[in-house]
N, C-alpha and C. Protein backbone atom coordinates (compact mmCIF):
# COMPACT_ATOMS: atom_id res chain seq x y z
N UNK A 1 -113.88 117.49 21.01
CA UNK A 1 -114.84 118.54 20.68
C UNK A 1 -114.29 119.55 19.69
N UNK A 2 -112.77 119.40 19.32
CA UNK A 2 -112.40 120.73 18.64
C UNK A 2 -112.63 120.20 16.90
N UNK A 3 -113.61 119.16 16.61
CA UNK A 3 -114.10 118.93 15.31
C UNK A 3 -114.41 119.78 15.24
N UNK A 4 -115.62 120.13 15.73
CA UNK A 4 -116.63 120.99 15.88
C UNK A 4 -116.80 122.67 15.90
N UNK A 5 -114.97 123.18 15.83
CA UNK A 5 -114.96 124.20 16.15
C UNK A 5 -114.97 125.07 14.86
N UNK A 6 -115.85 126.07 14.33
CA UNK A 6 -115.66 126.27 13.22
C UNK A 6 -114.28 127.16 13.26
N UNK A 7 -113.31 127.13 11.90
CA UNK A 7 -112.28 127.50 11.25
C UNK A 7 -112.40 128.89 11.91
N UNK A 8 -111.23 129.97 12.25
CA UNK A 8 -111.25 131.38 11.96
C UNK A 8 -111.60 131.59 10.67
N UNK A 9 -112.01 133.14 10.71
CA UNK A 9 -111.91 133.89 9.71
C UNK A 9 -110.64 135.12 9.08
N UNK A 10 -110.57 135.08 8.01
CA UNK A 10 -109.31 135.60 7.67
C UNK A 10 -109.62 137.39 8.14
N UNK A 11 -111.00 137.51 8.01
CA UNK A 11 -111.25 139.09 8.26
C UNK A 11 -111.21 139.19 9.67
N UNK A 12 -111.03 138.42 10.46
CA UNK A 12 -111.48 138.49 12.08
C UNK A 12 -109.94 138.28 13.40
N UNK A 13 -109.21 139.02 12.94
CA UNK A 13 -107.38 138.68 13.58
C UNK A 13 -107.53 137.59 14.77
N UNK A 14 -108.43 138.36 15.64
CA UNK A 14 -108.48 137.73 17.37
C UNK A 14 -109.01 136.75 17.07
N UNK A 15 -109.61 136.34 16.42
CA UNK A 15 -110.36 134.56 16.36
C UNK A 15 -109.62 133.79 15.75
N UNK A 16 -108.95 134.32 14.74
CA UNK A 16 -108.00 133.22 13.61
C UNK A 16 -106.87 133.15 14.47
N UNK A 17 -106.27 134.66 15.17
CA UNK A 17 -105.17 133.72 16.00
C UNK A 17 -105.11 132.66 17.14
N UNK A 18 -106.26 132.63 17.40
CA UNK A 18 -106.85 132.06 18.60
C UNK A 18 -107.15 130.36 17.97
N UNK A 19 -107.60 130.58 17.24
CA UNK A 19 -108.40 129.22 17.13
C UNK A 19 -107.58 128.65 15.79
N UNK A 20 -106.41 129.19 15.00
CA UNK A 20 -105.83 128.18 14.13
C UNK A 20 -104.70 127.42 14.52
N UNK A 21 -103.77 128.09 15.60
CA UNK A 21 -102.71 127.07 16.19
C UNK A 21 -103.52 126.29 16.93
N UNK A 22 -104.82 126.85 17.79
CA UNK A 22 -105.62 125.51 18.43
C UNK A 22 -105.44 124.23 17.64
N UNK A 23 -106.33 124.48 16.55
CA UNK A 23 -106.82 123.11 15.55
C UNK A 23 -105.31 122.82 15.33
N UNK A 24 -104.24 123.39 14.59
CA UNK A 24 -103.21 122.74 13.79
C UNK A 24 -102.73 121.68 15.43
N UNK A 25 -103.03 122.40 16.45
CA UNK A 25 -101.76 121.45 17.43
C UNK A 25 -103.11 120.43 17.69
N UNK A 26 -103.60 119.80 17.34
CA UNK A 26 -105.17 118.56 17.84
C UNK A 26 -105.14 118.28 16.05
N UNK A 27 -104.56 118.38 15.02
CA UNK A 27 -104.82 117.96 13.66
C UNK A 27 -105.07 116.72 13.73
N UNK A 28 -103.54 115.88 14.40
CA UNK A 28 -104.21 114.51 14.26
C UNK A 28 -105.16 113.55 14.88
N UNK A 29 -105.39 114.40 15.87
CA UNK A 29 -106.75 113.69 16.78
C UNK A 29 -108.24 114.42 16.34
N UNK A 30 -108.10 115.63 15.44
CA UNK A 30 -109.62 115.88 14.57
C UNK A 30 -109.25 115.04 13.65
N UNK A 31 -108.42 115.19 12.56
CA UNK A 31 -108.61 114.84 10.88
C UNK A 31 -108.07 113.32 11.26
N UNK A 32 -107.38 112.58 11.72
CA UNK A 32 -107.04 110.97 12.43
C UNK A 32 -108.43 110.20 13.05
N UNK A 33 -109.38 110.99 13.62
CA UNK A 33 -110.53 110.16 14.10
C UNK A 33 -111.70 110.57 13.42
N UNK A 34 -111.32 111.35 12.25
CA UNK A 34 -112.51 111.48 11.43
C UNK A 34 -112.25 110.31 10.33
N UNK A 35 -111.03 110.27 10.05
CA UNK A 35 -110.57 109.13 8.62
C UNK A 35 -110.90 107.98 8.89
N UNK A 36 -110.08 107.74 10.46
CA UNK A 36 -110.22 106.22 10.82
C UNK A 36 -111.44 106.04 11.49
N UNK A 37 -112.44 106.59 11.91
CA UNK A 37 -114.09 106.20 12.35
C UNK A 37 -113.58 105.90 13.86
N UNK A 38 -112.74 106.93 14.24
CA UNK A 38 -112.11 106.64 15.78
C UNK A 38 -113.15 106.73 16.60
N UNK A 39 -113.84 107.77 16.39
CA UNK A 39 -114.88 108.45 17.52
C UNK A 39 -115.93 107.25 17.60
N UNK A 40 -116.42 106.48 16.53
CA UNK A 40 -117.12 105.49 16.80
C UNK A 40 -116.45 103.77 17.49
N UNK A 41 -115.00 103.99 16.88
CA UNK A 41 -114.55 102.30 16.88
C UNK A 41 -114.19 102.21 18.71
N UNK A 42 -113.73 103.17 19.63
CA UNK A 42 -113.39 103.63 20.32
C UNK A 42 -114.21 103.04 21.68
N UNK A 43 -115.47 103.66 21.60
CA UNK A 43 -116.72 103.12 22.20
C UNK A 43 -117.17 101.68 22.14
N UNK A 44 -117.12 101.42 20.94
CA UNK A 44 -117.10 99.63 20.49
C UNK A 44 -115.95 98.84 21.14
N UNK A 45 -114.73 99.39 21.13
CA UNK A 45 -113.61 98.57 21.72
C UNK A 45 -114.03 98.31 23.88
N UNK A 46 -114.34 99.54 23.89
CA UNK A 46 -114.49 99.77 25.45
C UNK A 46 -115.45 98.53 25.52
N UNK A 47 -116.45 99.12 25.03
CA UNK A 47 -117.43 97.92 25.53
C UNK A 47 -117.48 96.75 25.24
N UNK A 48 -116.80 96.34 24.43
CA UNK A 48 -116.16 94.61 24.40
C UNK A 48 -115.71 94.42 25.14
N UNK A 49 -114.22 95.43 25.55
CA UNK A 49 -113.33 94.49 27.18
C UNK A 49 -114.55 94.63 28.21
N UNK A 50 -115.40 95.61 28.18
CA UNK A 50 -115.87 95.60 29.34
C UNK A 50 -116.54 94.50 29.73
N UNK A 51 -116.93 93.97 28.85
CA UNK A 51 -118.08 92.60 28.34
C UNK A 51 -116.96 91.61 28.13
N UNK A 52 -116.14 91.37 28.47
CA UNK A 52 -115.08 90.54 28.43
C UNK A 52 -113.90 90.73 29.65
N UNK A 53 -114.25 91.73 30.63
CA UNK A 53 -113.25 91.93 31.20
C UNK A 53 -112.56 90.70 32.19
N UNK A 54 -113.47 90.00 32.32
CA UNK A 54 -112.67 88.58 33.31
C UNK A 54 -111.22 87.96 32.53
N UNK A 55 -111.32 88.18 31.47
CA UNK A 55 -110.18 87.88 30.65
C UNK A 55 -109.26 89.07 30.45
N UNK A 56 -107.91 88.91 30.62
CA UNK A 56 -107.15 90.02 30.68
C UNK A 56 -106.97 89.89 29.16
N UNK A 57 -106.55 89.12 28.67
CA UNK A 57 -105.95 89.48 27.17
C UNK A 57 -107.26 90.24 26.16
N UNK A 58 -108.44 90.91 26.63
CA UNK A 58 -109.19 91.54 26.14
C UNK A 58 -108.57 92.47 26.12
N UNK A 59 -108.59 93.36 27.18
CA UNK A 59 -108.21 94.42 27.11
C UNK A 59 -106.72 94.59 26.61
N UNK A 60 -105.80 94.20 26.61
CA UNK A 60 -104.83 94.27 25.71
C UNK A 60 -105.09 94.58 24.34
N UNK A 61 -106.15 93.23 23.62
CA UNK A 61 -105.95 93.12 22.61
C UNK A 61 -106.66 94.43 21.93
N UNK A 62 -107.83 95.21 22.82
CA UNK A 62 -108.37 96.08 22.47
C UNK A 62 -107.34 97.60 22.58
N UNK A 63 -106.73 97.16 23.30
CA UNK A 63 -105.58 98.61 23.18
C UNK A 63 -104.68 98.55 22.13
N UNK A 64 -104.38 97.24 21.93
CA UNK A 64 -103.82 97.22 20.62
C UNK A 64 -104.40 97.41 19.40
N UNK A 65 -105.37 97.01 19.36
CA UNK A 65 -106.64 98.04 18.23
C UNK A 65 -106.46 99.38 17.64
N UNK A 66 -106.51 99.93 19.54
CA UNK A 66 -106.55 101.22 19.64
C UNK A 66 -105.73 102.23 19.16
N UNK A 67 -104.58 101.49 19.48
CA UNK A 67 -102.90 102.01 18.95
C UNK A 67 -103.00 102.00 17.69
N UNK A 68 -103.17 101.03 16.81
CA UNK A 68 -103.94 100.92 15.40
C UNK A 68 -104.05 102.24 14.93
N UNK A 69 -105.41 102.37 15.61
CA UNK A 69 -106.30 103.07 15.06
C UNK A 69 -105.74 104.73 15.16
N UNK A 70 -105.40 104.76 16.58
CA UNK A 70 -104.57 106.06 16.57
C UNK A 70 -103.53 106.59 15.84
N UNK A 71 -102.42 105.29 15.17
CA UNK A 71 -101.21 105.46 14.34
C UNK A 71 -101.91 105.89 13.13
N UNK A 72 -102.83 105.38 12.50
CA UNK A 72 -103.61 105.69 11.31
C UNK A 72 -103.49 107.16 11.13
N UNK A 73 -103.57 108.20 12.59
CA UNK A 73 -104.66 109.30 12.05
C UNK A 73 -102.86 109.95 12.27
N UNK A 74 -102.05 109.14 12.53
CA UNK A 74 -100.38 109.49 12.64
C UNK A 74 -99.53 109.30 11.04
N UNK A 75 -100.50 108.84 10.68
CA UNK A 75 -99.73 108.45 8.97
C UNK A 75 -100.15 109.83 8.11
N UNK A 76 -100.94 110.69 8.64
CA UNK A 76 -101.40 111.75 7.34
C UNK A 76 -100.58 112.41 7.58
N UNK A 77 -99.74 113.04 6.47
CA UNK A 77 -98.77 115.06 7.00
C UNK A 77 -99.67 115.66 6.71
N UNK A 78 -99.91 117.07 7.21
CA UNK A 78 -100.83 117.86 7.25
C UNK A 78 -100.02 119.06 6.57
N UNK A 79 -100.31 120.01 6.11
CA UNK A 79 -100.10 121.04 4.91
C UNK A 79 -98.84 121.55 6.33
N UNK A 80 -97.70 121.86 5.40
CA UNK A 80 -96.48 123.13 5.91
C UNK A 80 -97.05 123.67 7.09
N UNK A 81 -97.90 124.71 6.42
CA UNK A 81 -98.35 125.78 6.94
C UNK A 81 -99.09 125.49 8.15
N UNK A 82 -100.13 124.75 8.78
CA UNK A 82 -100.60 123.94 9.71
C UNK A 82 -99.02 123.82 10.82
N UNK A 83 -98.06 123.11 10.31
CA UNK A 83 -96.63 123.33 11.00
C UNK A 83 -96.12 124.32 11.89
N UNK A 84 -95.68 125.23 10.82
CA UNK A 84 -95.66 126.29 10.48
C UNK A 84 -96.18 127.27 11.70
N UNK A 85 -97.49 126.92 12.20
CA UNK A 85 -98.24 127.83 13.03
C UNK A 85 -97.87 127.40 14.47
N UNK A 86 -97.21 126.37 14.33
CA UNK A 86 -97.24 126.16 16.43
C UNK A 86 -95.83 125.45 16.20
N UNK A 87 -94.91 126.26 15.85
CA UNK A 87 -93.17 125.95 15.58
C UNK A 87 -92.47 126.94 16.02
N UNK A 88 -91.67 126.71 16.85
CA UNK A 88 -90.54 127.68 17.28
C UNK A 88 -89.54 127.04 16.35
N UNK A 89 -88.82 126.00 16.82
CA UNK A 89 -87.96 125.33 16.33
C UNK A 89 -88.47 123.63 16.26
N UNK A 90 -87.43 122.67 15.32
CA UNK A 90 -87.85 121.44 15.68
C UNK A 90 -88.17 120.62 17.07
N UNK A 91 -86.84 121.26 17.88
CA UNK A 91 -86.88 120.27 19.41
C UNK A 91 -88.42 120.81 20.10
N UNK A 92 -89.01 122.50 20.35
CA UNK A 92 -89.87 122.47 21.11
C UNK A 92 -91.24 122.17 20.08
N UNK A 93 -90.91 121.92 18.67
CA UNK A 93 -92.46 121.67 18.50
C UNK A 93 -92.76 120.02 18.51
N UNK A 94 -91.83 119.34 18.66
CA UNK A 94 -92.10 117.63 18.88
C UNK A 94 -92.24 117.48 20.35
N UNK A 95 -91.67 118.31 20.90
CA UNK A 95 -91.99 118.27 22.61
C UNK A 95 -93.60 118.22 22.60
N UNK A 96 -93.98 119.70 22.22
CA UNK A 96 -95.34 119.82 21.91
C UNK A 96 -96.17 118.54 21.29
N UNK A 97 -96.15 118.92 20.34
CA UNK A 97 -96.63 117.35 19.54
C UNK A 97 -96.68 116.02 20.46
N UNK A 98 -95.59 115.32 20.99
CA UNK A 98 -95.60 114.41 22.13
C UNK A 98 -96.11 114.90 23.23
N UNK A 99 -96.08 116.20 23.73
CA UNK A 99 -97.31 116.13 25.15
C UNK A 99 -98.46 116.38 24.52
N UNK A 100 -99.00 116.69 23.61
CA UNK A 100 -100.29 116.32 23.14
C UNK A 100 -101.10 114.81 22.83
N UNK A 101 -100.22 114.53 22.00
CA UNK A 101 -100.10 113.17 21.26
C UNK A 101 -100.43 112.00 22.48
N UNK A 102 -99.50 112.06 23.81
CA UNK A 102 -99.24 111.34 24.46
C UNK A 102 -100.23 111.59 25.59
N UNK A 103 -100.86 112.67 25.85
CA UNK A 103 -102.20 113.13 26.62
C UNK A 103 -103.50 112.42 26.48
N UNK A 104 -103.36 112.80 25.43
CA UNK A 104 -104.87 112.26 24.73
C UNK A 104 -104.81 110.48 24.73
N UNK A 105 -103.78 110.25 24.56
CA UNK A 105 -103.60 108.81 24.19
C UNK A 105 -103.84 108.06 25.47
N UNK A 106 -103.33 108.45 26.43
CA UNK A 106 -103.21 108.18 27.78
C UNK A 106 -104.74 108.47 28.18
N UNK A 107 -105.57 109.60 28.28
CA UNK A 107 -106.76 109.57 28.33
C UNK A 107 -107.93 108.46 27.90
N UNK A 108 -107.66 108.31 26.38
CA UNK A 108 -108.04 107.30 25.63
C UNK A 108 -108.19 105.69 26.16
N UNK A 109 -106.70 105.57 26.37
CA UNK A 109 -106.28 104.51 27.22
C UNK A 109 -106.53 103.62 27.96
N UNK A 110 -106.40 105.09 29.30
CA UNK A 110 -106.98 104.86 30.82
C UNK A 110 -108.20 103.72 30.79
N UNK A 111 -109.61 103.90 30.80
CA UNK A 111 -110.31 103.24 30.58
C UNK A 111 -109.88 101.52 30.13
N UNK A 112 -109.25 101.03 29.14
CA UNK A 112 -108.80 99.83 28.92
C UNK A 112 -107.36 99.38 30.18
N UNK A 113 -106.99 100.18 30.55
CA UNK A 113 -105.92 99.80 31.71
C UNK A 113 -106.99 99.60 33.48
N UNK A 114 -107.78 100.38 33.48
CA UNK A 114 -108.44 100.28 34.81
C UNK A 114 -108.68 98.96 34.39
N UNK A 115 -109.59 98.81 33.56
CA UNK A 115 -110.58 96.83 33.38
C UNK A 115 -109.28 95.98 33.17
N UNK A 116 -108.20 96.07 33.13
CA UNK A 116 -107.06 95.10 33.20
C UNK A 116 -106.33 95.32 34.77
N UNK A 117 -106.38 96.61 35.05
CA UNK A 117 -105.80 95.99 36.81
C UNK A 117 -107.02 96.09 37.16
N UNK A 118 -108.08 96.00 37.83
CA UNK A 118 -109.05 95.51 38.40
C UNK A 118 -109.37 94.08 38.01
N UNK A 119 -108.67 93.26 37.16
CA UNK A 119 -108.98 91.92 37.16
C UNK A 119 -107.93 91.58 37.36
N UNK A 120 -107.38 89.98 37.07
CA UNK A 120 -106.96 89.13 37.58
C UNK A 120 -104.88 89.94 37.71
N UNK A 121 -105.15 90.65 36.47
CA UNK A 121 -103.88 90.86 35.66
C UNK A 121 -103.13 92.06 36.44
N UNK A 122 -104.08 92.60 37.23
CA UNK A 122 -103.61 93.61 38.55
C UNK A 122 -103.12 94.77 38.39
N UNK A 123 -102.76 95.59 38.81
CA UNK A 123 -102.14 97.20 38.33
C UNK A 123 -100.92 97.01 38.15
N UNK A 124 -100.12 96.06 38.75
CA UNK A 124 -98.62 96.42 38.52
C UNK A 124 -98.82 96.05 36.99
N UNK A 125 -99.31 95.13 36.39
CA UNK A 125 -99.56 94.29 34.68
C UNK A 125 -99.94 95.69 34.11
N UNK A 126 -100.95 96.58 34.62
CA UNK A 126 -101.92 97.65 34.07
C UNK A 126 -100.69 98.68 33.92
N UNK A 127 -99.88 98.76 35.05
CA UNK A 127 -98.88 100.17 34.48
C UNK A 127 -98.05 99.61 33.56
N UNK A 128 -97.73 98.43 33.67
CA UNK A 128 -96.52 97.95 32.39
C UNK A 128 -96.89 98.20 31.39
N UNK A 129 -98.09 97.60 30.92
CA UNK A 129 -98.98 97.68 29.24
C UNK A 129 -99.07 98.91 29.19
N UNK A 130 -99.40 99.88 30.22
CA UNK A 130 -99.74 101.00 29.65
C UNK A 130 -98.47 102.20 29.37
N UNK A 131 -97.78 101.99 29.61
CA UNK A 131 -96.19 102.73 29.76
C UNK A 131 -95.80 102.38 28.29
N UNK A 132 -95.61 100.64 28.07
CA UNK A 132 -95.20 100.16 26.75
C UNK A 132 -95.83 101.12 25.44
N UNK A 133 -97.57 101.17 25.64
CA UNK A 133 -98.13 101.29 24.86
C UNK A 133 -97.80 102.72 24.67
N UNK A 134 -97.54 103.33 25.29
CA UNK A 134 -97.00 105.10 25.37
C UNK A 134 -96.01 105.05 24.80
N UNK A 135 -95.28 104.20 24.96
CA UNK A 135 -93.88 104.07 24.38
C UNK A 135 -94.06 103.98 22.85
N UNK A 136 -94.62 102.94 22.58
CA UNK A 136 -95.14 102.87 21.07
C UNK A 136 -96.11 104.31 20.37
N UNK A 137 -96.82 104.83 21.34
CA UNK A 137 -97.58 105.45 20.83
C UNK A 137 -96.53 107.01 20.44
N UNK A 138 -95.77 107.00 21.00
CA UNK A 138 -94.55 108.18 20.91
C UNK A 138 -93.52 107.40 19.80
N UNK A 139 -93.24 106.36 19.52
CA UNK A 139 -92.14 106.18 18.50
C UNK A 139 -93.34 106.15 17.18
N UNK A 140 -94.66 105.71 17.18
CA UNK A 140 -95.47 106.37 15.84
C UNK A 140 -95.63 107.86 15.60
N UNK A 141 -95.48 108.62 16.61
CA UNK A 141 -95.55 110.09 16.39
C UNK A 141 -94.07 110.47 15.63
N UNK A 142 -93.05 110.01 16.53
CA UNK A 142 -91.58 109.97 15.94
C UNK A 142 -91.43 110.08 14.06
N UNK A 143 -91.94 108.83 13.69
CA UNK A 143 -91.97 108.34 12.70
C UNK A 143 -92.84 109.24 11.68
N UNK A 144 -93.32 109.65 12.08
CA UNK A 144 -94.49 110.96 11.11
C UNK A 144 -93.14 112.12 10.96
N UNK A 145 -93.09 113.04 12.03
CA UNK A 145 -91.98 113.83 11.45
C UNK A 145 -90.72 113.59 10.96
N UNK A 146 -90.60 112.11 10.85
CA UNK A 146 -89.50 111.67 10.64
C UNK A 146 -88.91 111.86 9.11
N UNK A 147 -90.10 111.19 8.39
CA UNK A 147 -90.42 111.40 6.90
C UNK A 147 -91.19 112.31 6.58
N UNK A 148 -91.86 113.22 7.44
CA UNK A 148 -92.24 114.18 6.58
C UNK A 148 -92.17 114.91 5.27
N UNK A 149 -92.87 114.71 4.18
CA UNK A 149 -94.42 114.92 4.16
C UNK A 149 -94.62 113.64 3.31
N UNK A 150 -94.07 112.47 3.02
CA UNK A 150 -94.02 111.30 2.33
C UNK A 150 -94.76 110.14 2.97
N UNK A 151 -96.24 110.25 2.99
CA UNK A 151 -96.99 109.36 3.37
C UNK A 151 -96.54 107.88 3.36
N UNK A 152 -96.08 107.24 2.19
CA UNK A 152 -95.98 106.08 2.65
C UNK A 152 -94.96 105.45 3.57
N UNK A 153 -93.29 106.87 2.73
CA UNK A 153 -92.42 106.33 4.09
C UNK A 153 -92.94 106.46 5.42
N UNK A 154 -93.34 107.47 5.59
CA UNK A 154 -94.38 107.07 7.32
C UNK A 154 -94.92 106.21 7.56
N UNK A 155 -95.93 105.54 6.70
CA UNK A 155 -96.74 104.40 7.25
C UNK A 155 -95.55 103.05 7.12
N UNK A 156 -94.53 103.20 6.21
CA UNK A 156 -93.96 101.68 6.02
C UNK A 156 -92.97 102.03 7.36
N UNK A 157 -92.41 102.93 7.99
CA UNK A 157 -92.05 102.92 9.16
C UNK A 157 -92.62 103.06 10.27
N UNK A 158 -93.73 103.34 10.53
CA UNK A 158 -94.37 102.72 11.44
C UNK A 158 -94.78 101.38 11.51
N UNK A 159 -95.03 100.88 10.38
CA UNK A 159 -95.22 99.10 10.42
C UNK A 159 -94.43 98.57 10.93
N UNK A 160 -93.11 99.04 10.95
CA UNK A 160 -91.86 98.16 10.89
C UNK A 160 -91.12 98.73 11.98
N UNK A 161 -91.72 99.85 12.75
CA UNK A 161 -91.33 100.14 13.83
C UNK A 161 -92.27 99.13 14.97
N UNK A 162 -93.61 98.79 14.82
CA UNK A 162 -94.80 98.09 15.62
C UNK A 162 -94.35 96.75 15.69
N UNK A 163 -93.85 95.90 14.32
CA UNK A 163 -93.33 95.14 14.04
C UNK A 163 -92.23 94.40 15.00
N UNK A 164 -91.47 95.17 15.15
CA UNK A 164 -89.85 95.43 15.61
C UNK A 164 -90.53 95.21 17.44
N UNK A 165 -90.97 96.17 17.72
CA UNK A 165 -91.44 96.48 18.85
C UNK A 165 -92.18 94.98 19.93
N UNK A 166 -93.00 94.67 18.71
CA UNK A 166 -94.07 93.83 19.29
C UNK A 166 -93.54 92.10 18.97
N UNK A 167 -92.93 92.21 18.08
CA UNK A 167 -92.29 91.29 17.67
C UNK A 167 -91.26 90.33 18.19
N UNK A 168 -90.19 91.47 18.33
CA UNK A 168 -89.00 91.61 19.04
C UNK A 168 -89.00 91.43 20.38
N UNK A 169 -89.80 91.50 20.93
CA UNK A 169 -89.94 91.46 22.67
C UNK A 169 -89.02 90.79 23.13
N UNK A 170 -88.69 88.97 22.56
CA UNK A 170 -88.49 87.93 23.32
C UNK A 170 -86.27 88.21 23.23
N UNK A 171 -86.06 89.11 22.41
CA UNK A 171 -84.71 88.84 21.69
C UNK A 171 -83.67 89.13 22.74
N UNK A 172 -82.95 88.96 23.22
CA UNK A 172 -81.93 89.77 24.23
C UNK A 172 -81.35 90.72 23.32
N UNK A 173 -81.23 91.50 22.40
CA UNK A 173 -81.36 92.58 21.82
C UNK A 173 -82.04 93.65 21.84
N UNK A 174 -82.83 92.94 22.47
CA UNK A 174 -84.24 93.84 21.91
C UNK A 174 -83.98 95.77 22.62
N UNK A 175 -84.12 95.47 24.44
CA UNK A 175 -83.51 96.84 24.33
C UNK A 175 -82.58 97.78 24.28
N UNK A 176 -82.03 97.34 23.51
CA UNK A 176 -80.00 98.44 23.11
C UNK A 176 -80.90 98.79 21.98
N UNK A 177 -81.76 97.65 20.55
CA UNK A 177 -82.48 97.74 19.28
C UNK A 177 -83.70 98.86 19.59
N UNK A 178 -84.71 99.03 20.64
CA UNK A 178 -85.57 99.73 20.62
C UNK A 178 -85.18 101.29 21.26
N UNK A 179 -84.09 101.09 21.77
CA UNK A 179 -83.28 102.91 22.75
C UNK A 179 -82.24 103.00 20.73
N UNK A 180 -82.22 102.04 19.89
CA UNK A 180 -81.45 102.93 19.21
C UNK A 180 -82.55 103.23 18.00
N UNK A 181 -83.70 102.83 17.29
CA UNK A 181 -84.83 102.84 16.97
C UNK A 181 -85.42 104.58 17.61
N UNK A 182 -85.49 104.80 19.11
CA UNK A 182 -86.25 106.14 19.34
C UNK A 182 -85.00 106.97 18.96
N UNK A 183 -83.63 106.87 19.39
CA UNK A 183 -82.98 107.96 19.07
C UNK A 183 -82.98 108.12 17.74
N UNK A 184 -82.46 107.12 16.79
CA UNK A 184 -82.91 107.36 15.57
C UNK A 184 -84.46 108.32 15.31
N UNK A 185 -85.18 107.99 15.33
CA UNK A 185 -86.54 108.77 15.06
C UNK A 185 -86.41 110.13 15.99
N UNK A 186 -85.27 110.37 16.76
CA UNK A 186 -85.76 111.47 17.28
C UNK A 186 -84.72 112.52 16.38
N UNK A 187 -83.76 112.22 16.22
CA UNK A 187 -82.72 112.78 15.27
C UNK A 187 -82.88 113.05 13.61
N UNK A 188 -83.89 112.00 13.36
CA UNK A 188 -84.37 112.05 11.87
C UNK A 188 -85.34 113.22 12.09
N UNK A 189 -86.43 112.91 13.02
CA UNK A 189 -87.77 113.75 12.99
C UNK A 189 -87.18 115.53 13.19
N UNK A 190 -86.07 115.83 13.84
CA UNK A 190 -85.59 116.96 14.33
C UNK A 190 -84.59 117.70 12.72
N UNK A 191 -84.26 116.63 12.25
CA UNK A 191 -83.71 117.03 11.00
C UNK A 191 -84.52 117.44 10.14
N UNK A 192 -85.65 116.66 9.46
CA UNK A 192 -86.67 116.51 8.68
C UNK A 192 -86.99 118.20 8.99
N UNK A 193 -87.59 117.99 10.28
CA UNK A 193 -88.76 119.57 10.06
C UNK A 193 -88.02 120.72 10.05
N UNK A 194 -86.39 120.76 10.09
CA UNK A 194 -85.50 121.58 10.34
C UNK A 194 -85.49 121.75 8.38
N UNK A 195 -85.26 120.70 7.91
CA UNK A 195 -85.64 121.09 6.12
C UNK A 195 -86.58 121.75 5.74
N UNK A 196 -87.30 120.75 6.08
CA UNK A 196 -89.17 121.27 5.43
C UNK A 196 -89.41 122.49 5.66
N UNK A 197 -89.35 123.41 7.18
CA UNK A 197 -89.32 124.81 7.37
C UNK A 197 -88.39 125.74 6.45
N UNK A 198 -87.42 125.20 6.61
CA UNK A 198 -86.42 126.17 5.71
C UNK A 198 -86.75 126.38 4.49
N UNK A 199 -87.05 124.84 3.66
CA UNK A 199 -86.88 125.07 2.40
C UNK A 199 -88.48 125.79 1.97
N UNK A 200 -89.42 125.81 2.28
CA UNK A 200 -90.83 126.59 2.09
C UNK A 200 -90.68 128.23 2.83
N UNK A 201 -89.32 128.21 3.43
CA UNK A 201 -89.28 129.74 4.38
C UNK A 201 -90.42 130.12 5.08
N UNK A 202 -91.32 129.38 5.83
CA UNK A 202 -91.88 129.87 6.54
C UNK A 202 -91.37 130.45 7.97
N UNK A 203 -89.90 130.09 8.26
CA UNK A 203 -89.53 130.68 9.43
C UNK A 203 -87.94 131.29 9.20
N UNK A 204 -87.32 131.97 9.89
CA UNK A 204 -85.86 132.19 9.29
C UNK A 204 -85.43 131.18 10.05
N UNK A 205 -83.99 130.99 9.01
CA UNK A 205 -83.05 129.84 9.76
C UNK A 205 -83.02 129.52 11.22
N UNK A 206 -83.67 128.40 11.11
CA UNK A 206 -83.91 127.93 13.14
C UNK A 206 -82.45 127.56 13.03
N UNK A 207 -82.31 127.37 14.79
CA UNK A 207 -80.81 127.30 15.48
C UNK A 207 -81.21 126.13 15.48
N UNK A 208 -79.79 125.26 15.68
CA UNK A 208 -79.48 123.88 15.70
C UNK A 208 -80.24 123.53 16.96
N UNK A 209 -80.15 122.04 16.70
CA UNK A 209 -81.08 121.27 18.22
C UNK A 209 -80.42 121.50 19.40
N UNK A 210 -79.60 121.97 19.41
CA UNK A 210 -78.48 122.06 20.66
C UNK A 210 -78.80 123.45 21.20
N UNK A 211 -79.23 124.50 20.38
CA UNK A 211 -79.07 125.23 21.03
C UNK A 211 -79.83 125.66 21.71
């Protein structure tokens, strides 16, 4: 609903402070499901598994859609300043960012995980897929502040993070490769916005991640 919310006004203090860190911290779930036609594809996905739910690999394949569709609205950077407004430092504004990010997603979700444990594929199948898919849906958020504000390095690392991920499953590598993949993205993404702030000065020198 916070499409819908009209912008503050610059003459009006109590509304603009109120309602512009709102929008900047929901950017990519307004301006992400306006680009990618989320709000409509969303409804369409549901009601296919639902209309398919005797088959478990529906609903999978529709969450995987979903993830899609959600990384999409994860590939745009949004202006500094948008940043800028709901930033202490790097570590608590990706905290932020990931309990948002990962809220909504999980909300989103839910629905395609109930019609997979209520059929054959059962809840213990329903929490696995859906944990994984969190998992993924947090290393595409990763990957946005990672490269910040360089659109394509974002999107070519998220490909190749989904890639890796979905790909990789079968490797006995795979998880030492995917725990060194998030730390990576969490160390890049914490560096990145630790630049980008500084060098535009919208904040004075933030303290290191440690502190």
């Amino acid at each position: 609903m916070v499409a819908w919310v009209p912008p503050g006004r610059a003459d009006d203090a109590t509304r603009h402070r109120w309602r512009s860190p709102f929008r900047s911290e929901a950017f990519e779930w307004v301006g992400g499901m306006r680009a990618s036609k989320g709000l409509w594809l969303w409804p369409l996905l549901l009601g296919g598994a639902t209309w398919q739910r005797a088959a478990p690999g529906v609903p999978v394949a529709a969450l995987l859609v979903w993830l899609l569709v959600v990384g999409a609205g994860y590939a745009t950077p949004e202006p500094p300043t948008m940043l800028a407004l709901a930033l202490r430092t790097p570590r608590q504004f990706l905290r932020r960012r990931l309990a948002l990010g990962l809220g909504y997603g999980a909300l989103t979700a839910a629905p395609f995980l109930a019609l997979l444990g209520a059929g054959t594929a059962g809840w213990g199948a329903a929490l696995a897929v859906g944990l994984f898919w969190l998992l993924l849906l947090t290393l595409l958020i990763l990957s946005k502040y990672a490269f910040y504000p360089n659109a394509s390095h974002i999107r070519t690392t998220q490909g190749l993070v989904l890639a890796v991920s979905l790909l990789g499953a079968w490797h006995p590598a795979y998880p030492p490769l995917l725990l060194a993949i998030a730390g990576g993205l969490v160390w890049q993404s914490q560096r990145r916005l630790r630049a980008v702030l500084e060098t535009n000065h919208y904040s004075s020198p933030l303290p290191d991640a440690g502190d």
